[in-house]
Every structure is written in structure tokens, then in C-alpha cells.
Protein backbone atom coordinates (compact mmCIF):
# COMPACT_ATOMS: atom_id res chain seq x y z
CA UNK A 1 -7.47 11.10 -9.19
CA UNK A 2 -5.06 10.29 -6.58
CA UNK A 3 -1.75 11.62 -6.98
CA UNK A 4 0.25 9.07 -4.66
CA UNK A 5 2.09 5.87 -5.63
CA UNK A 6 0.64 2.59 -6.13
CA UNK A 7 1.28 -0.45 -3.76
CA UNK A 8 3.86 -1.80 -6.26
CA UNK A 9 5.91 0.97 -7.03
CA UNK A 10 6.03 1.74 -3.42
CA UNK A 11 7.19 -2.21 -2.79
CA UNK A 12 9.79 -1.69 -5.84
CA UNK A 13 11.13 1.72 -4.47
CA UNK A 14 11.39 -0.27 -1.17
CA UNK A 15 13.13 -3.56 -2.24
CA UNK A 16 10.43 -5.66 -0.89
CA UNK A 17 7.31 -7.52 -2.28
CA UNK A 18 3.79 -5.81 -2.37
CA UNK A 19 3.05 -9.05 0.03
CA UNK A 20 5.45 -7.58 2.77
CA UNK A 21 4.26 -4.54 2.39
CA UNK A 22 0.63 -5.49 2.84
CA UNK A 23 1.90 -7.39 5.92
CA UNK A 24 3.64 -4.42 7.53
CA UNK A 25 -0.09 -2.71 7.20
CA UNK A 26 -1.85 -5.51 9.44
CA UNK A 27 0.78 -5.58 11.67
CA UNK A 28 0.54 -1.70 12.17
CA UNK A 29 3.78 -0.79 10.90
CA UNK A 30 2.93 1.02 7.60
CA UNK A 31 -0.42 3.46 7.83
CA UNK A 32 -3.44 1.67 5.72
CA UNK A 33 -3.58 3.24 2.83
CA UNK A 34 -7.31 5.37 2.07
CA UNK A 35 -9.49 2.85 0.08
CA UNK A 36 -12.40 4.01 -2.18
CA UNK A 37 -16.38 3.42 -1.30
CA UNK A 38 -16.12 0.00 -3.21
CA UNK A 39 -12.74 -1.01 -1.33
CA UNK A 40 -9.58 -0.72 -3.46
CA UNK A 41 -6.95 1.06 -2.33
CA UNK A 42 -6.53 4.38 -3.48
């Protein structure tokens, strides 16, 4: 099992919606997160 955060606490910890933060990744300003074979981030 992963020990990192998940998407939301990261957004919380951040003061910004898990929307913005998923935004920042397709625009290249966060690094994608690893995702597992079936797709989910990890």
C-alpha cells in the first residue's frame, strides 16, 4: 500500500478543490500522480 496522501487531503492541506488540483495536473503544473494497472490514482 501506498504510503502518500490522497488527492483530497492534498487539495484540503492546499486550500483548493480536488478539481483545481486535477487541473494543475493537465496543465503540467503538479506531477501526475502514479496510477495503478486498472487506472486509479495511487
Amino acid at each position: 500500500m501506498s504510503s502518500g496522501k490522497r488527492s483530497g487531503q492534498v487539495a484540503e492541506a492546499a486550500g483548493v478543490d480536488i478539481q483545481t488540483l486535477r487541473y494543475y495536473e493537465r496543465r503540467g503544473l503538479l506531477a501526475r500522480p502514479e496510477r495503478s494497472d486498472g487506472g486509479p490514482r495511487l
